[in-house]
Protein backbone atom coordinates (compact mmCIF):
# COMPACT_ATOMS: atom_id res chain seq x y z
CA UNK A 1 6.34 -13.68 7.52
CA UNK A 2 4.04 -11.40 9.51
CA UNK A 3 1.40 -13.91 9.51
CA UNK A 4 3.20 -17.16 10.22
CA UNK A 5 5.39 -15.06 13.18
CA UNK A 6 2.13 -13.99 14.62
CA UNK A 7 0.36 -17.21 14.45
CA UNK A 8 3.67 -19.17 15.64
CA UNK A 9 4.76 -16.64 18.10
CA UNK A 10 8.07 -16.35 16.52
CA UNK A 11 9.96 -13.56 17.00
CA UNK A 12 12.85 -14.01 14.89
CA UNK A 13 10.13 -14.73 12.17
CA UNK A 14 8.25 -11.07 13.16
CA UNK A 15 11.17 -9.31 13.38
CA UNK A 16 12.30 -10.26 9.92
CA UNK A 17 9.11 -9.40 8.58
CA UNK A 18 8.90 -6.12 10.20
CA UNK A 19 13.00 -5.22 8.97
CA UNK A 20 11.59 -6.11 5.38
CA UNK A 21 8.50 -4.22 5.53
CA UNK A 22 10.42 -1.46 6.84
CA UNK A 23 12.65 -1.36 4.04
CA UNK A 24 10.25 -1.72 1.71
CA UNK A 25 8.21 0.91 2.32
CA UNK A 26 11.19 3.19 2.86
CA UNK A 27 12.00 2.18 -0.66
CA UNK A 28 8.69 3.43 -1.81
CA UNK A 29 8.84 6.38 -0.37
CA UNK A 30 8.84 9.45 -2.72
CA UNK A 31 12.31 11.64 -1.22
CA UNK A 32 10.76 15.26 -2.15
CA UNK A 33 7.43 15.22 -0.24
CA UNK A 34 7.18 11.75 1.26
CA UNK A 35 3.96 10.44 -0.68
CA UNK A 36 3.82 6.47 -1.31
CA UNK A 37 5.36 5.14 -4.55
CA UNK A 38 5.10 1.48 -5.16
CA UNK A 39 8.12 0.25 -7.68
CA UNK A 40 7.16 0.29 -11.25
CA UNK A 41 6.81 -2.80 -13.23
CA UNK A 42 8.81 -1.45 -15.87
CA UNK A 43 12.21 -2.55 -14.77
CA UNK A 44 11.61 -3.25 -10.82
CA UNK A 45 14.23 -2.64 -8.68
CA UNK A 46 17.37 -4.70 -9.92
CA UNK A 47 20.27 -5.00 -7.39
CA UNK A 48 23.11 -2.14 -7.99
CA UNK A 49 20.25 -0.34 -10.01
CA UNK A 50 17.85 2.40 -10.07
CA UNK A 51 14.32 1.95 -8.79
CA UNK A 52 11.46 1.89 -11.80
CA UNK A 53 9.45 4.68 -11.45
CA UNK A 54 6.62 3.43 -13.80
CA UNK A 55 4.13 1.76 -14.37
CA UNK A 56 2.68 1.79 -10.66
CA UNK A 57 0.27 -0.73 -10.18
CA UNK A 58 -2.58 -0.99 -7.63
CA UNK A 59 -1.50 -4.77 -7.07
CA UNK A 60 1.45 -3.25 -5.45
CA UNK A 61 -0.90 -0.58 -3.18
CA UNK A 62 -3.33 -3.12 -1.95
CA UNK A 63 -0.25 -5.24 -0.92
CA UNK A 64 1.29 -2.63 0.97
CA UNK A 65 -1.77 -1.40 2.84
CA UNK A 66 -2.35 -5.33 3.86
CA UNK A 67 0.73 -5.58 5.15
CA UNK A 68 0.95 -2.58 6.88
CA UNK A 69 -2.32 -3.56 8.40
CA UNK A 70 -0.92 -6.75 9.52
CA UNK A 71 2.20 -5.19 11.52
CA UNK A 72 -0.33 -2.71 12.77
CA UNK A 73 -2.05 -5.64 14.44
CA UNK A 74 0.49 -7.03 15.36
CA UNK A 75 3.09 -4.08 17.34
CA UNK A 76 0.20 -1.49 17.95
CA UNK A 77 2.55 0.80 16.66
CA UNK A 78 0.99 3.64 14.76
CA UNK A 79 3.63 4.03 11.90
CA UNK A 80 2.38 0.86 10.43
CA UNK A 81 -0.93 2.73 10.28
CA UNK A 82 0.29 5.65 8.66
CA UNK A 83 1.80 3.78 6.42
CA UNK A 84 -1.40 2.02 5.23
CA UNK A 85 -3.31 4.78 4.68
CA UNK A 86 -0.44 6.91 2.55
CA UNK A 87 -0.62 3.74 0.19
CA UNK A 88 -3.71 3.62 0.13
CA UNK A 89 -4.42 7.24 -0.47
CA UNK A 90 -2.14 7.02 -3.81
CA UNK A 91 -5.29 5.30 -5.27
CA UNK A 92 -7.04 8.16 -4.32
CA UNK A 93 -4.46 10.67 -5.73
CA UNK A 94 -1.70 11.24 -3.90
CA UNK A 95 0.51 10.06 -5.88
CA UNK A 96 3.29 11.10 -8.18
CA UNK A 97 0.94 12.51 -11.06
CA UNK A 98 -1.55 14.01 -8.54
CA UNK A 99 -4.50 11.89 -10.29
CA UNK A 100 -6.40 9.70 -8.09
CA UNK A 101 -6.92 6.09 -9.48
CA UNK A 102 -10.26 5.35 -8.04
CA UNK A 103 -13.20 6.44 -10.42
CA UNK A 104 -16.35 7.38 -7.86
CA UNK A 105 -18.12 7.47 -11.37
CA UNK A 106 -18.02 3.73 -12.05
CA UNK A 107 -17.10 2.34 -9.21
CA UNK A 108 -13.81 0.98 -10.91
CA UNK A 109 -9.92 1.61 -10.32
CA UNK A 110 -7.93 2.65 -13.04
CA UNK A 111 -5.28 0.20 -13.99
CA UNK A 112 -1.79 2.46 -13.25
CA UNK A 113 -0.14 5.07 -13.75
CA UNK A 114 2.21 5.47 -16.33
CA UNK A 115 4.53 8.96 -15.86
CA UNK A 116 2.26 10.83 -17.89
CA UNK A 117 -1.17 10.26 -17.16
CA UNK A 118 -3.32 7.43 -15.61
CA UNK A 119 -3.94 4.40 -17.28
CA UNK A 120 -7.78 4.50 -18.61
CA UNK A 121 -8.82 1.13 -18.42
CA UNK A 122 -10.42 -0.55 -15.57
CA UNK A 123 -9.43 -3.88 -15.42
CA UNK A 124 -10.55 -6.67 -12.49
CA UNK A 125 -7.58 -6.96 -10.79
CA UNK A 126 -7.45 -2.95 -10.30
CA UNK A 127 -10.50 -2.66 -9.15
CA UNK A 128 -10.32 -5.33 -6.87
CA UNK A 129 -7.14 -4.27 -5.38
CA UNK A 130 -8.71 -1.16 -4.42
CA UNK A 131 -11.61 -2.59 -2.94
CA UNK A 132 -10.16 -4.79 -0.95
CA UNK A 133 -7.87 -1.82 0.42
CA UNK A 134 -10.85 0.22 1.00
CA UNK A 135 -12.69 -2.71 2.73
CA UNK A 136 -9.58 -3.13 5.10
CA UNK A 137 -9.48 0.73 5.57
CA UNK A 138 -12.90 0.91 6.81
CA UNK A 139 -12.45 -2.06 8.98
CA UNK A 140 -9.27 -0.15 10.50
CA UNK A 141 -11.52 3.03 11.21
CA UNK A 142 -14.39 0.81 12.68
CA UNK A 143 -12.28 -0.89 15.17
CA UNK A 144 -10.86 2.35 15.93
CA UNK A 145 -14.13 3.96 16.28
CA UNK A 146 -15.42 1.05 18.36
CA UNK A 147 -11.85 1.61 21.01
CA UNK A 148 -12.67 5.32 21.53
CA UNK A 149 -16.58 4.18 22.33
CA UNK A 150 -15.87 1.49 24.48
């Protein structure tokens, strides 16, 4: 919705997409210290029910740092930017076990966290998530290094 808006100029489309982002990532949002915690696949989030707590994914990071990217672009507002970098800092361990995701060893992402350790194997789509979150992160600090040059 963020994209289409933009690229439409519509803002009833933006505005829905920034109310749904917004309540999304209140949602993920752990209540005792405030740390991102994308919905676990084990259960979802089921109208009328509780939240799953586990397994967190790093599908679910990498599509909250994109998006938050996106509304950053979009408003300028510096929330969204926040917001991107405490999901994407759960990869790197804050998160609810404390136990960062990303392996600087291999190079790889580990593939969860389940809620009593970290999930061991490195799959693709873990890895990948990460790295394109990382790639967007460093774009994000680039441009912003770039602004405070020019």
């Amino acid at each position: 919705m963020l994209l289409v808006g933009s690229a439409c100029s519509d803002d009833r489309m933006l505005s829905a997409g920034l109310d749904s982002l917004d309540w999304l990532m209140k949602t993920q949002r752990c209540q005792t210290d405030g740390h991102f915690v994308p919905i676990g696949s084990q259960g979802f989030y089921r109208r009328a029910g509780e939240q799953a707590r586990f397994d967190q994914q790093p599908i679910e990071a990498a599509g909250a740092v994109s998006a938050c990217l996106q509304a950053y672009r979009i408003t300028g507002d510096k929330r969204w930017r926040n917001e991107a970098w405490s999901a994407f800092n759960w990869f790197l361990g804050d998160n609810d076990l404390q136990v960062p995701l990303y392996d600087s060893v291999s190079g790889g992402c580990r593939d969860g966290l389940h809620p009593d350790r970290a999930n061991e194997n490195q799959g693709a789509e873990s890895t990948l998530s990460f790295l394109m979150s990382l790639l967007e992160m460093h774009s994000l600090q680039k441009s912003e290094a770039k602004e405070i040059t020019s």
